[in-house]
Protein backbone atom coordinates (compact mmCIF):
# COMPACT_ATOMS: atom_id res chain seq x y z
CA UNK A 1 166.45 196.08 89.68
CA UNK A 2 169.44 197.74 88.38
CA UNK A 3 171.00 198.36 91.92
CA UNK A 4 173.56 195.25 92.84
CA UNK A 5 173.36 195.14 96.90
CA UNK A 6 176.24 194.71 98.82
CA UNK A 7 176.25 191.85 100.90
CA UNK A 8 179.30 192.65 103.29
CA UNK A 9 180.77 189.20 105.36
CA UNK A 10 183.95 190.48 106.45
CA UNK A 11 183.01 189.72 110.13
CA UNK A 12 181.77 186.39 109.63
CA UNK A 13 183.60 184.29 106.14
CA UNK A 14 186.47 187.56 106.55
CA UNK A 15 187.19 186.48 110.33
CA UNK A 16 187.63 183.07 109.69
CA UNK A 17 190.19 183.47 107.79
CA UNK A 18 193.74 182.71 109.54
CA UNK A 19 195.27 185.31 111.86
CA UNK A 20 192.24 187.35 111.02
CA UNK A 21 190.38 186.86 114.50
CA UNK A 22 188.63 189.81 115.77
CA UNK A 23 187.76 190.76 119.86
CA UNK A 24 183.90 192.28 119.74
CA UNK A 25 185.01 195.91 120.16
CA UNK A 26 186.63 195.64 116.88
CA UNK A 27 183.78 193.79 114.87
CA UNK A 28 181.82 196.48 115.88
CA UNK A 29 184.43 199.15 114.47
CA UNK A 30 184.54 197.23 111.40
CA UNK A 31 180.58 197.52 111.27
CA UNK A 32 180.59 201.36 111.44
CA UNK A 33 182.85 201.52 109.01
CA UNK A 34 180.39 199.23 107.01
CA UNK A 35 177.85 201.64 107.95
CA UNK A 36 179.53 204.86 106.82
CA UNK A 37 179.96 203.33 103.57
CA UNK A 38 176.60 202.60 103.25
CA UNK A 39 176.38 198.80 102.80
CA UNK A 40 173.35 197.09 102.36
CA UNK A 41 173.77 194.03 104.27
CA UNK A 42 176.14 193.12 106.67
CA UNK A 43 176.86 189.48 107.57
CA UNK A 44 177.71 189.58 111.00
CA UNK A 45 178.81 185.93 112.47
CA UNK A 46 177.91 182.72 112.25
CA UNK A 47 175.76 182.72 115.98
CA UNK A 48 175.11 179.24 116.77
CA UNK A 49 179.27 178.46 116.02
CA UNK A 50 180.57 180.11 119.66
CA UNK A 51 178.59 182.55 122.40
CA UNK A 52 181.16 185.03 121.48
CA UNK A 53 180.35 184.68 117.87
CA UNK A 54 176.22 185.26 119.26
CA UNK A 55 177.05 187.90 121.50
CA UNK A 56 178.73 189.73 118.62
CA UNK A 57 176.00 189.47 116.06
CA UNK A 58 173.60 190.50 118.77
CA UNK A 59 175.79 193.34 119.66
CA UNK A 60 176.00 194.55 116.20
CA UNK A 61 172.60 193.72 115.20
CA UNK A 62 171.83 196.33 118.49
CA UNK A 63 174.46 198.68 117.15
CA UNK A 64 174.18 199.26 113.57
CA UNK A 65 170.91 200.86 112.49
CA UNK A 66 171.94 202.01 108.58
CA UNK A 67 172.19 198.48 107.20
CA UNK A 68 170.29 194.84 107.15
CA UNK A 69 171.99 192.45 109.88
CA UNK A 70 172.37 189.07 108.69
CA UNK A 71 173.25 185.79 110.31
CA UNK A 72 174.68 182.38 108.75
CA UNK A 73 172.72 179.38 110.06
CA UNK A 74 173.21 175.66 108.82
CA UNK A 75 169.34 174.13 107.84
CA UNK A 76 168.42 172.94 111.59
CA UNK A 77 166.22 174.02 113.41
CA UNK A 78 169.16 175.08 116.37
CA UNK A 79 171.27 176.88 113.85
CA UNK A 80 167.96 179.04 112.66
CA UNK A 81 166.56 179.01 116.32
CA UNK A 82 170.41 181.00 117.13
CA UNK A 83 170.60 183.31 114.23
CA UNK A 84 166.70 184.66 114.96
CA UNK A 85 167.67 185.47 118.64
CA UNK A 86 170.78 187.24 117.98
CA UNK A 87 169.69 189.26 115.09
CA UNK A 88 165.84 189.96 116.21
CA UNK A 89 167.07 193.36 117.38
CA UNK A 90 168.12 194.57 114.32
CA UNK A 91 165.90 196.89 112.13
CA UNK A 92 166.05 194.88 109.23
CA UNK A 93 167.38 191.31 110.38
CA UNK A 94 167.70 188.44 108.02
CA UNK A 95 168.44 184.65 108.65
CA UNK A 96 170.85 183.33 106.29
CA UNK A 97 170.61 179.80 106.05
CA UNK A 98 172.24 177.11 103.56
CA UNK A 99 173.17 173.64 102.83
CA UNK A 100 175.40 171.86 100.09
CA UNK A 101 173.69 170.33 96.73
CA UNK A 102 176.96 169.02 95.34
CA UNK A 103 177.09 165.64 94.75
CA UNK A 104 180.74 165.60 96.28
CA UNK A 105 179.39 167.87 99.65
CA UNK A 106 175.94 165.77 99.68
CA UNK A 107 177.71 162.42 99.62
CA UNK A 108 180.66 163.17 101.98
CA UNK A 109 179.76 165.92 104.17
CA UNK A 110 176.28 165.66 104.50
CA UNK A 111 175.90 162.04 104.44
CA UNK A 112 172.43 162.66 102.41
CA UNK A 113 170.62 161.40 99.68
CA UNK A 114 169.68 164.19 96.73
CA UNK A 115 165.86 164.06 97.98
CA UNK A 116 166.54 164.57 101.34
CA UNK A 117 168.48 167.35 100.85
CA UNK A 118 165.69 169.01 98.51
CA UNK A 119 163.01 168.03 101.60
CA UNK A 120 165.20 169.74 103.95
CA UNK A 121 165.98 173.20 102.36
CA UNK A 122 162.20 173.36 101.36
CA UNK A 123 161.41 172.60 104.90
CA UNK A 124 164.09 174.72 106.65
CA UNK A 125 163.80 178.09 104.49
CA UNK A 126 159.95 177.40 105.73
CA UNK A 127 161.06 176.87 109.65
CA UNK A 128 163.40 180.53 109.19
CA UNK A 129 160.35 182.33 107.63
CA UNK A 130 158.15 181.78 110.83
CA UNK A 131 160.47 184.50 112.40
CA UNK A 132 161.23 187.07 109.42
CA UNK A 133 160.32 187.66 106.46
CA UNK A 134 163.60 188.95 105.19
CA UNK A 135 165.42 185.54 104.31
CA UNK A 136 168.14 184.21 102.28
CA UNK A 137 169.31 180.72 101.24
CA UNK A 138 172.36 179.36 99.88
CA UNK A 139 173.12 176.59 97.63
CA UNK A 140 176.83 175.77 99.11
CA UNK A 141 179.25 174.51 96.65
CA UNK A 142 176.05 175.58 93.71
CA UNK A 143 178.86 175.80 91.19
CA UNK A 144 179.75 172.38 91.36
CA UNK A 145 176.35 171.38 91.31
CA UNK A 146 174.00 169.24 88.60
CA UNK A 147 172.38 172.83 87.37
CA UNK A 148 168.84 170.86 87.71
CA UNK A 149 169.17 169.75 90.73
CA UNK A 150 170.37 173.01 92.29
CA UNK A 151 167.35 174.70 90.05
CA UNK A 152 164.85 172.12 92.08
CA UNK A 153 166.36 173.40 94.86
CA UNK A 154 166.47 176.93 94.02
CA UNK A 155 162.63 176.52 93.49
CA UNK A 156 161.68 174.99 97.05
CA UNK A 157 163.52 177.61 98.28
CA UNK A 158 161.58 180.30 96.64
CA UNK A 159 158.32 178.63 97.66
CA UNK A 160 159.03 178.21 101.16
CA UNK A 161 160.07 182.08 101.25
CA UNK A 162 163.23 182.96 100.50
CA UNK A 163 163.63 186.35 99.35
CA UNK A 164 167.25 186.00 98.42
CA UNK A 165 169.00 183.35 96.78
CA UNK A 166 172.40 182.80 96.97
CA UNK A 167 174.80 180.71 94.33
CA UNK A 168 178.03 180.06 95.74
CA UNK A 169 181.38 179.85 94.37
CA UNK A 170 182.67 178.03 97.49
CA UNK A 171 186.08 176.64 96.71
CA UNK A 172 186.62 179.39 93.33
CA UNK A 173 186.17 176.50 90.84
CA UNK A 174 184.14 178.32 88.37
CA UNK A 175 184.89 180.77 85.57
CA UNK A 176 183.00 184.28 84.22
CA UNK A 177 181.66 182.61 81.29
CA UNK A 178 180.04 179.65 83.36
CA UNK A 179 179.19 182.05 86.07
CA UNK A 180 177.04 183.96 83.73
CA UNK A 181 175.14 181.20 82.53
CA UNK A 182 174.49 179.49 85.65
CA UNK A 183 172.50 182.39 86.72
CA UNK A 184 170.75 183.42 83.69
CA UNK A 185 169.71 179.45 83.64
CA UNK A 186 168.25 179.64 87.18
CA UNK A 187 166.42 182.87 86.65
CA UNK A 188 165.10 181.17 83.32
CA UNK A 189 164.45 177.24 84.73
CA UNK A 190 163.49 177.80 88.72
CA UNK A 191 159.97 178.42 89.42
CA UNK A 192 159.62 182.02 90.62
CA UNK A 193 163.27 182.91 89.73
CA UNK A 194 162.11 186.55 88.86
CA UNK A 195 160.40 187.38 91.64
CA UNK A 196 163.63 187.26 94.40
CA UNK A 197 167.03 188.62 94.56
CA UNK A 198 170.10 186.49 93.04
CA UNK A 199 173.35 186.52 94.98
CA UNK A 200 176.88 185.73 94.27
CA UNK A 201 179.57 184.42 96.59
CA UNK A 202 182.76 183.62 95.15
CA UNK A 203 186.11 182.59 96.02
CA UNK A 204 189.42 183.18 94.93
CA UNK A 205 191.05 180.02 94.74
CA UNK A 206 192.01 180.93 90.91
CA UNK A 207 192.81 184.19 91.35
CA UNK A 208 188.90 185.16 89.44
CA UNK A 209 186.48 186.19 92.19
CA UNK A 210 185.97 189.41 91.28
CA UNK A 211 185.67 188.54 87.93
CA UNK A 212 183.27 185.62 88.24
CA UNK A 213 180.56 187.97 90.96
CA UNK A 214 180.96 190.69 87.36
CA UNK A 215 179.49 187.76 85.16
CA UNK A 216 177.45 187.22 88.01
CA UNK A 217 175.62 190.53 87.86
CA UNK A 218 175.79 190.59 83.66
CA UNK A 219 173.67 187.32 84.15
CA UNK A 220 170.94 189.14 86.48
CA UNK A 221 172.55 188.90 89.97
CA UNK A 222 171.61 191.78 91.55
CA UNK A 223 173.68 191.37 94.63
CA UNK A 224 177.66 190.50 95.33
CA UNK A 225 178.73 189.10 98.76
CA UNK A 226 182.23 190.54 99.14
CA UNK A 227 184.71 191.52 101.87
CA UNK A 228 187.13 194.12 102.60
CA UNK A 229 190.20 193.47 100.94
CA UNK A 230 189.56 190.23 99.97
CA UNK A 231 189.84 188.73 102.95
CA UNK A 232 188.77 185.14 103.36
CA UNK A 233 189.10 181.81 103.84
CA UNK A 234 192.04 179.84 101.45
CA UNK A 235 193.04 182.80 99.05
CA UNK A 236 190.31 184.81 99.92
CA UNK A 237 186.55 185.87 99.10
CA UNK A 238 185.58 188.95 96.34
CA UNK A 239 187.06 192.32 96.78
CA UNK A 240 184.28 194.61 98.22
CA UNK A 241 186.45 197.59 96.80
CA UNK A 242 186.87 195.74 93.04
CA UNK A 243 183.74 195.06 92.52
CA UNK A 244 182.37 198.44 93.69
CA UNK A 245 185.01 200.71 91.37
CA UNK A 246 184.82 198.11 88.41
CA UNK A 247 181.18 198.73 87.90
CA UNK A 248 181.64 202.51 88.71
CA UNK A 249 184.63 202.91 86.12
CA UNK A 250 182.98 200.89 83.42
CA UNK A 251 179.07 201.97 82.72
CA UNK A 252 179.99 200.88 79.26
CA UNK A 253 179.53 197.34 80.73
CA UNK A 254 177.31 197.48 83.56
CA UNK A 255 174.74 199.57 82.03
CA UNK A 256 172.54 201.61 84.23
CA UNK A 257 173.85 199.06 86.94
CA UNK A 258 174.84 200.74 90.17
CA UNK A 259 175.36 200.48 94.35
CA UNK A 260 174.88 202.52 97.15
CA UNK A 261 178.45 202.69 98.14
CA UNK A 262 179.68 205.63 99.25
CA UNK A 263 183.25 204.78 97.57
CA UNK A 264 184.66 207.73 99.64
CA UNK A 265 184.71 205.49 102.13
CA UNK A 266 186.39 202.50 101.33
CA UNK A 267 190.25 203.31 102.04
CA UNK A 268 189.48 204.39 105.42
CA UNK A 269 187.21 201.12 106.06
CA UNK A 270 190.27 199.02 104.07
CA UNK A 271 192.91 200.64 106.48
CA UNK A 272 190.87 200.19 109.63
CA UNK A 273 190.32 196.76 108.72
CA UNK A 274 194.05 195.77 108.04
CA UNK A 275 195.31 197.71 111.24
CA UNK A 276 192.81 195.46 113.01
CA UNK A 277 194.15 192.22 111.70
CA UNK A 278 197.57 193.52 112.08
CA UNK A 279 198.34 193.26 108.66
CA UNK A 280 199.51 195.74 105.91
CA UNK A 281 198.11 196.15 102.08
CA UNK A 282 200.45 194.54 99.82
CA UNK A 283 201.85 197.32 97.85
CA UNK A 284 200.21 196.06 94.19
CA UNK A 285 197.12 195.45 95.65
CA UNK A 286 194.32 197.03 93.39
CA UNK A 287 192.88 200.40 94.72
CA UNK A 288 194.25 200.43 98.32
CA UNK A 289 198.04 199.84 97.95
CA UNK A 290 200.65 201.86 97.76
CA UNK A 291 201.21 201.65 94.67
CA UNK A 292 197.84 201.85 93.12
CA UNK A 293 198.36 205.37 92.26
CA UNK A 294 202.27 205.32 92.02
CA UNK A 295 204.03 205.90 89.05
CA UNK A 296 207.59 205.31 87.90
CA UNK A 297 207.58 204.76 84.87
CA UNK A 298 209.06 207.85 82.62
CA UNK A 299 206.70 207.45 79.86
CA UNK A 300 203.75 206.48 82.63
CA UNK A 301 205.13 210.15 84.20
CA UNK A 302 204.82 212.07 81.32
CA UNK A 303 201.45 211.05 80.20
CA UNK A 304 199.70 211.06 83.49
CA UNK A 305 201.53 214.94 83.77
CA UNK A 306 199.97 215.53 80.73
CA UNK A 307 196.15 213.90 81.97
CA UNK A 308 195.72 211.97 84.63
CA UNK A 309 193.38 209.71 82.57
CA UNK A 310 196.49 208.25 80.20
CA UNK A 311 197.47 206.24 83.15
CA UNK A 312 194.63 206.41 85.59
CA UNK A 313 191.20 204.99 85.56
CA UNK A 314 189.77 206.29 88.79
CA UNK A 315 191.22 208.98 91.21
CA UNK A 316 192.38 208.32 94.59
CA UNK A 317 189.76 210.77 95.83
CA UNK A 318 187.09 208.39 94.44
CA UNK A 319 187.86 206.25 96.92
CA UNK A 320 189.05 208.14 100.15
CA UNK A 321 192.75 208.55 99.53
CA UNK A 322 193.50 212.20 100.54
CA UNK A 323 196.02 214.19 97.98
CA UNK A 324 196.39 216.95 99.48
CA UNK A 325 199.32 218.06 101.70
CA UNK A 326 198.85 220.88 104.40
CA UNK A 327 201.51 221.28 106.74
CA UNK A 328 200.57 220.92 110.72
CA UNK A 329 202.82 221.26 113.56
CA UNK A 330 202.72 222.45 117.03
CA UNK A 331 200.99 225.92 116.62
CA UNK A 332 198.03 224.00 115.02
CA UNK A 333 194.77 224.24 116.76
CA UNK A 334 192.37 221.75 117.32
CA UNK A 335 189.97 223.10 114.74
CA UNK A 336 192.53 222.90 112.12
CA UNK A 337 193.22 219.37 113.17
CA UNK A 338 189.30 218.58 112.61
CA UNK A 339 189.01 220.85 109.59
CA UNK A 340 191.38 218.65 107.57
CA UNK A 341 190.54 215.41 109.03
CA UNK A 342 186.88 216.03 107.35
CA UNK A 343 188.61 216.81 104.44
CA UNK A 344 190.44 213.62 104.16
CA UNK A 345 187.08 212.23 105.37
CA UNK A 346 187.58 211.10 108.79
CA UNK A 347 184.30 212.49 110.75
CA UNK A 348 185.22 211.69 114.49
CA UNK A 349 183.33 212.16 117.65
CA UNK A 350 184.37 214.37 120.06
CA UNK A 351 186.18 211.85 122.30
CA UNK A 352 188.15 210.27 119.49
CA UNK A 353 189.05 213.81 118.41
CA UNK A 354 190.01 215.11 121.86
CA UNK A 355 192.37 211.61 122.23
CA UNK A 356 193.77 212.41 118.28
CA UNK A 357 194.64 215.89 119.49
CA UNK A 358 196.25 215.18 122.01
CA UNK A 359 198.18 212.26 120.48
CA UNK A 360 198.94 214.83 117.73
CA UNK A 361 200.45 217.06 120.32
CA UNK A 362 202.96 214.96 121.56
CA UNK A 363 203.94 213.79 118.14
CA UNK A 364 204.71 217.76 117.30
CA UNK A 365 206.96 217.91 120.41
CA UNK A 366 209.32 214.74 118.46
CA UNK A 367 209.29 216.26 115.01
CA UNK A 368 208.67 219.24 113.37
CA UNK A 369 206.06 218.59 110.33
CA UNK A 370 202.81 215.85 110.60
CA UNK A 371 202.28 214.39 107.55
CA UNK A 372 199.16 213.41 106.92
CA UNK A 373 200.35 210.03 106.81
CA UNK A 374 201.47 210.10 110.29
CA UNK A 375 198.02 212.48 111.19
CA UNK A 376 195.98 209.16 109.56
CA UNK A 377 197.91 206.69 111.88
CA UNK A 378 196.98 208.41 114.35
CA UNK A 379 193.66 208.25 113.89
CA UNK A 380 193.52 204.46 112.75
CA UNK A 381 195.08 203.96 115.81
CA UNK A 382 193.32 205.69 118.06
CA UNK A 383 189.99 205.44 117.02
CA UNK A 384 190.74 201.87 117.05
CA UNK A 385 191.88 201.86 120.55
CA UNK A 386 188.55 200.94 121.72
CA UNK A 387 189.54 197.24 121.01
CA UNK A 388 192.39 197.86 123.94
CA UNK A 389 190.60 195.37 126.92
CA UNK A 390 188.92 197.43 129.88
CA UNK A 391 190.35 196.92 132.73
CA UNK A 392 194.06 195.72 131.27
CA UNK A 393 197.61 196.39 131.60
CA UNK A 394 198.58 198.88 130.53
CA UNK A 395 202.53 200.99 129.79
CA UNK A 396 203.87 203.32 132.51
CA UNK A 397 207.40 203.81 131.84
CA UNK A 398 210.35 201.72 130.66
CA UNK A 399 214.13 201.70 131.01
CA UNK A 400 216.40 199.96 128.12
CA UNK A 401 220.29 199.61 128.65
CA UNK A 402 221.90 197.62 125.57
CA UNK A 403 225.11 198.03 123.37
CA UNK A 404 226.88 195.97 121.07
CA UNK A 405 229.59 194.29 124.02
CA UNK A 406 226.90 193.70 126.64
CA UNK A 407 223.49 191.49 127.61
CA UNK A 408 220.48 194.41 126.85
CA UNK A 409 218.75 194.67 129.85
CA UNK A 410 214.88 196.50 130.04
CA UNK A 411 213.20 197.62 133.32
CA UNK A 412 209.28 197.47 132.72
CA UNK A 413 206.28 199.07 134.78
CA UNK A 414 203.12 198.45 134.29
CA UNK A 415 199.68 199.28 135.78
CA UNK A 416 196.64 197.95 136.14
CA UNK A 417 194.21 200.26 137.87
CA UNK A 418 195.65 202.11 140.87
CA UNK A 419 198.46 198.95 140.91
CA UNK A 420 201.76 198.92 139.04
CA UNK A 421 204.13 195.90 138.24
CA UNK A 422 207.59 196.16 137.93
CA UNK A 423 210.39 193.75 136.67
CA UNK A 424 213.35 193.25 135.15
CA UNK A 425 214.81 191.33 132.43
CA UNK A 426 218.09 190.32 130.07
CA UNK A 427 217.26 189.67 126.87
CA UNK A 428 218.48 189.33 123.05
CA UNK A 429 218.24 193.02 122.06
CA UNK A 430 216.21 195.60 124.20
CA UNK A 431 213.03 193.94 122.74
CA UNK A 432 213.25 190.78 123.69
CA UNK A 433 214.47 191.75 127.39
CA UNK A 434 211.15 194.29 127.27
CA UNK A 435 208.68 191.91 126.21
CA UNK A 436 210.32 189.00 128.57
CA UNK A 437 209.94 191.56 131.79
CA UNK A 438 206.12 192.01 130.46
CA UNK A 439 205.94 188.29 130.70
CA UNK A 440 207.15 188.20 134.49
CA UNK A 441 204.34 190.65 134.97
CA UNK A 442 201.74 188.74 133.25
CA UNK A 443 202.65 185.26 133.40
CA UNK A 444 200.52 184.42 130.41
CA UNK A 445 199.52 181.06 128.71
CA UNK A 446 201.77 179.48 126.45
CA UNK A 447 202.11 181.02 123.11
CA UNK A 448 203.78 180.97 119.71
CA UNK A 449 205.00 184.62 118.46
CA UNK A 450 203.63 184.31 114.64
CA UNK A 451 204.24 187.92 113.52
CA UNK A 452 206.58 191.09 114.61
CA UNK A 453 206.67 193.66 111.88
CA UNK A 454 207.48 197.57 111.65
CA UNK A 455 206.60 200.06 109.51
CA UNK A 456 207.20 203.46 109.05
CA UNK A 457 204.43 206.10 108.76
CA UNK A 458 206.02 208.52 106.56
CA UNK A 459 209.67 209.55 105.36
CA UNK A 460 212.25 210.71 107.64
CA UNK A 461 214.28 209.65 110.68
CA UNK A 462 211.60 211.25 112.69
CA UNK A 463 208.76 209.08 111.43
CA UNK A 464 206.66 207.25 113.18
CA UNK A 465 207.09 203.62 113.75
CA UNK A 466 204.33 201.15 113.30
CA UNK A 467 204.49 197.93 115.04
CA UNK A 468 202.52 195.14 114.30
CA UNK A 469 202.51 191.87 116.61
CA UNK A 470 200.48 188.72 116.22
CA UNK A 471 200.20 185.99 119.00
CA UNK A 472 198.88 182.39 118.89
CA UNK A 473 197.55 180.47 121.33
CA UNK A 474 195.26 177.52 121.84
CA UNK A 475 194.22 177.53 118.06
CA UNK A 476 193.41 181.58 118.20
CA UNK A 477 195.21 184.45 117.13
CA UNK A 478 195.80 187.78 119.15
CA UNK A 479 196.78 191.15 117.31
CA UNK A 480 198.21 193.90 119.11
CA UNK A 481 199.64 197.59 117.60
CA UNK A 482 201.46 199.90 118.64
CA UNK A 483 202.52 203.51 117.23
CA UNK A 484 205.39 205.94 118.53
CA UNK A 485 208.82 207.76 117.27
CA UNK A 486 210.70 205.23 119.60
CA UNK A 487 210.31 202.01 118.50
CA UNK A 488 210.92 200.12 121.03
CA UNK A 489 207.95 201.96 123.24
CA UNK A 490 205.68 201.21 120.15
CA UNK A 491 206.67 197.58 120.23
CA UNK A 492 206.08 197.12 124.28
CA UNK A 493 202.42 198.81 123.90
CA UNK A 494 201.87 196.21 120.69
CA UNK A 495 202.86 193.17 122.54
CA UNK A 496 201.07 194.78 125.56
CA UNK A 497 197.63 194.85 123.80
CA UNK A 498 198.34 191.43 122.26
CA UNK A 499 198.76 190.18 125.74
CA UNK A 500 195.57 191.68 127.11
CA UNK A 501 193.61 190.05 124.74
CA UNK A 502 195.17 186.80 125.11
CA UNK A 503 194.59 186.76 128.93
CA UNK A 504 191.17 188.17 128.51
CA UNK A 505 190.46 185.30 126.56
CA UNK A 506 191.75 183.04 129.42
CA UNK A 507 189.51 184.81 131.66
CA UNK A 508 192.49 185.61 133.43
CA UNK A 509 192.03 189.64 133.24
C-alpha cells in the first residue's frame, strides 16, 4: 500500500480542454508515451460521448498492453453498456463510472433527490461489475459534498464492487488541509474503506492541485489522477510530472511512499504532448520549461558552480532532459545518430529512425552543427508525423515573390496521390498569399485562424523554425506543425496538416 498509482486522463479530461483536441493517431502517440513511462492506468475517452471518442478508447485499449485501460461512463446503463465494449479488449480494462453527490450538482444538474442518487450509484457500480471486476467510481463534485452523505455513498459503492474510489476536486474548491481530512474520514467512517483503493482528482481552479492530490496521499490515497502538463479543463487538472518529482524529491514527507514512473520519461512524453496540441511550455513552468534549470542569477551561479544542490532540487536527467552536447553534422552516420538519441532517451523503431536520418541529412546540408535541440525537433516531429491524414495533401514545391514596394505573390503545388494542384495567389506578406493559394486548392469549410506562432529550435540564423498553427471550425480545433530553416516552407506544411485534418473531419478527404 505504499505505491500511489498513476491514474493518467490526459486523453480524456486533458482533451477536453480548449484547443487541446486530438485526431486518433495522436491519442495513440500520447498512449505510448504513457506506456514508456510506465503508468498505471490510463483514462482513455469518455466512449459513449462521440464514435470517435469509442473508436479511440477501443483503439487504445487494442494498442497499449503495459497499462490498465480505463473508460469514463455516467451511472446508466448506456454509458456503462459503451465503456465495457470499447475497453473489453484491453488486458486489464476498467469501467469508470460516476455521478455528483453535491447538493448544488444533485439539485441542478441531476434533478435528483439525495436517496435516489445513493439507489443509483449502489445499483450502477453493481450493473458495471457484471462485466469486470476491475471498477472505479467517482463521487463528482465529493469536495463540496455533506462528508456523510458522500461516506453513504462511498459505502454502496464499495458493496456493489468498486475496487477504486475516487474523491473529486471537480471545480479546485478545496484546500490541502481539508483534502487530507476528507480522506482519512472516509477511510475511517465508510464501510469497507480499507479494503479498496482511494483516488484523488483535483483541479486547479486556485492554483493548488498538486498540492491538494499531496494531502491526498498523506491522508491514505494511494492513487493521483493527473495529466501531462496540467492540462485540463478551466485552469487545468494535477501535474502528472509535480506530483511524480515532489514525492521523489521529498521521502522526508512521503515516507516509504513511491510510483512506478519511470521519470526518465516524462520530458519527452511533456514535449510530445505540447507539439501535439500545438502549444509550447511556458518558460516558468515547473520541471519542463525552459527555465526550470536556468540560472541567472550571480549568486544562484556561483552556488550551483559550487554544487548543483544549492540551487537545484532534482537534475534535469531525472526527468529526461539531455545535458550533454555532442556535435553532429554531415559526416555523422546513422549509428551515431541512434547512439545518442538512446542517450537522450529517445528509443525509435527503425522506420521513425530511417525518416529522422534522413530529415537529419537535409538539415546538415542548411547548417553546419545539429544541436541537439534541433536533433529533438526532429524527432518530436517526425515521430509525430503519424498524425499527418493518409491519403492527404501534401507540399511539392512553392514559389514566393514579395518586397517591400510590391503585392507578395506565392505559387503553390500540391499533391495528392499521383495528382498535383497548382495555384496562385496575392496576398499580405508571402504567407498569407501561400496559405490563400492552399485554400484555392482545398476549398475548405469556413474557419477562424486562432493561433500562428514560430519558434526557433536553437540559436543562430541557421536554426530551425518551428511553426505552430491552430484552426477552428464548427466548435473543433485543428493543430497543424511544421519544421524547416525556411520559414515560410515550415509554415505552408503547418497550415497544410491543419487543413487535412479539418477536411478529414468533413469527410471531405
Amino acid at each position: 500500500m505504499n505505491q500511489v498509482k498513476i491514474f493518467d486522463t490526459t486523453l480524456r479530461d486533458g482533451e477536453q480542454s480548449p484547443g487541446c483536441s486530438m485526431n486518433l493517431r495522436e491519442k495513440i502517440e500520447i498512449a505510448k508515451c504513457l506506456e514508456r513511462m510506465k503508468v498505471d492506468i490510463i483514462e482513455a475517452g469518455f466512449a459513449i460521448s462521440s464514435p470517435g471518442d469509442f473508436e479511440s478508447v477501443q483503439s487504445i485499449a487494442r494498442e497499449i498492453k503495459g497499462c490498465t485501460i480505463a473508460s469514463l461512463a455516467r451511472s446508466t446503463e448506456g454509458d456503462i453498456d459503451a465503456a465495457w465494449n470499447a475497453v473489453k479488449d484491453a488486458v486489464d480494462p476498467r469501467i469508470h463510472l460516476f455521478i455528483a453527490t453535491s447538493p448544488l450538482h444533485m439539485e441542478y444538474k441531476l434533478k435528483m433527490k439525495p436517496e435516489d442518487v445513493l439507489e443509483t450509484a449502489g445499483r450502477m457500480t453493481a450493473y458495471a461489475k457484471k462485466y469486470c471486476s476491475n471498477i472505479e467510481f467517482s463521487a463528482e463534485d465529493a469536495t463540496r459534498s455533506e462528508p456523510e452523505f458522500l461516506a453513504k455513498v462511498v459505502e454502496a459503492a464499495i458493496k456493489n464492487g468498486a475496487t477504486t474510489v475516487n474523491i473529486p476536486d471537480t471545480v479546485g474548491y478545496t484546500t490541502p488541509e481539508e483534502m487530507r481530512a476528507l480522506i482519512e474520514y472516509l477511510i475511517e467512517t465508510a464501510e469497507g474503506a480499507k479494503d479498496v483503493i482511494f483516488s484523488v482528482h483535483c483541479h486547479n481552479d486556485l492554483g493548488m492541485a498538486t498540492s491538494n492530490s499531496l494531502a491526498g496521499v498523506l491522508g491514505g490515497a494511494r492513487q493521483i489522477e493527473c495529466t501531462i502538463n496540467g492540462l485540463g479543463e478551466r485552469a487545468g487538472n494535477t501535474a502528472l510530472e509535480e506530483v511524480v518529482m515532489a514525492m521523489r524529491t521529498r521521502p522526508d514527507i512521503f515516507a516509504d511512499i513511491t510510483t512506478g514512473i519511470d521519470t526518465t520519461q516524462i520530458y519527452r512524453a511533456s514535449r510530445t504532448t505540447y507539439n501535439i496540441i500545438g502549444q509550447k511550455a511556458p518558460l516558468n513552468k515547473s520541471i519542463v520549461g525552459q527555465n526550470a534549470f536556468a540560472h541567472e542569477s550571480g549568486i544562484h551561479q556561483h552556488g550551483v558552480l559550487a554544487n548543483k544542490k544549492t540551487y537545484e532540487i532534482l537534475t534535469p536527467e531525472a526527468v529526461g532532459i539531455h545535458t550533454q552536447n555532442i556535435v553532429l553534422g554531415k559526416h555523422s552516420g546513422k549509428h551515431a545518430v541512434e547512439s545518442h538519441l538512446t542517450e537522450m532517451g529517445y528509443n525509435l523503431t527503425e522506420e521513425e529512425l530511417l525518416r529522422c536520418f534522413e530529415e537529419f541529412k537535409i538539415l546538415c546540408d542548411k547548417k553546419k552543427n545539429v544541436s541537439d535541440e534541433d536533433l529533438e525537433a526532429i524527432v518530436l516531429h517526425n515521430t509525430s508525423a503519424s498524425s499527418d491524414i493518409e491519403n492527404g495533401y501534401e507540399l511539392d514545391w512553392f514559389a514566393v515573390h514579395t518586397s517591400n514596394f510590391t503585392t507578395a505573390t506565392s505559387t503553390v503545388c500540391l499533391r495528392k496521390g499521383d495528382e498535383k494542384f497548382e495555384r496562385v495567389a496575392l496576398g499580405d506578406g508571402p504567407i498569407d498569399a501561400s496559405f490563400k493559394a492552399i485554400d484555392e486548392i482545398l476549398n475548405p469549410p469556413e474557419h477562424t485562424f486562432d493561433v500562428y506562432s514560430i519558434n526557433s529550435t536553437s540559436e543562430g540564423k541557421d536554426t530551425l523554425g518551428d511553426v505552430s498553427i491552430k484552426l477552428s471550425s464548427g466548435y473543433k480545433t485543428y493543430t497543424g506543425r511544421g519544421l524547416s530553416t525556411d520559414i515560410i516552407e515550415a509554415s505552408i506544411t503547418a497550415y497544410i496538416q491543419a487543413s487535412n485534418k479539418m477536411l478529414a473531419a468533413g469527410g471531405k478527404l
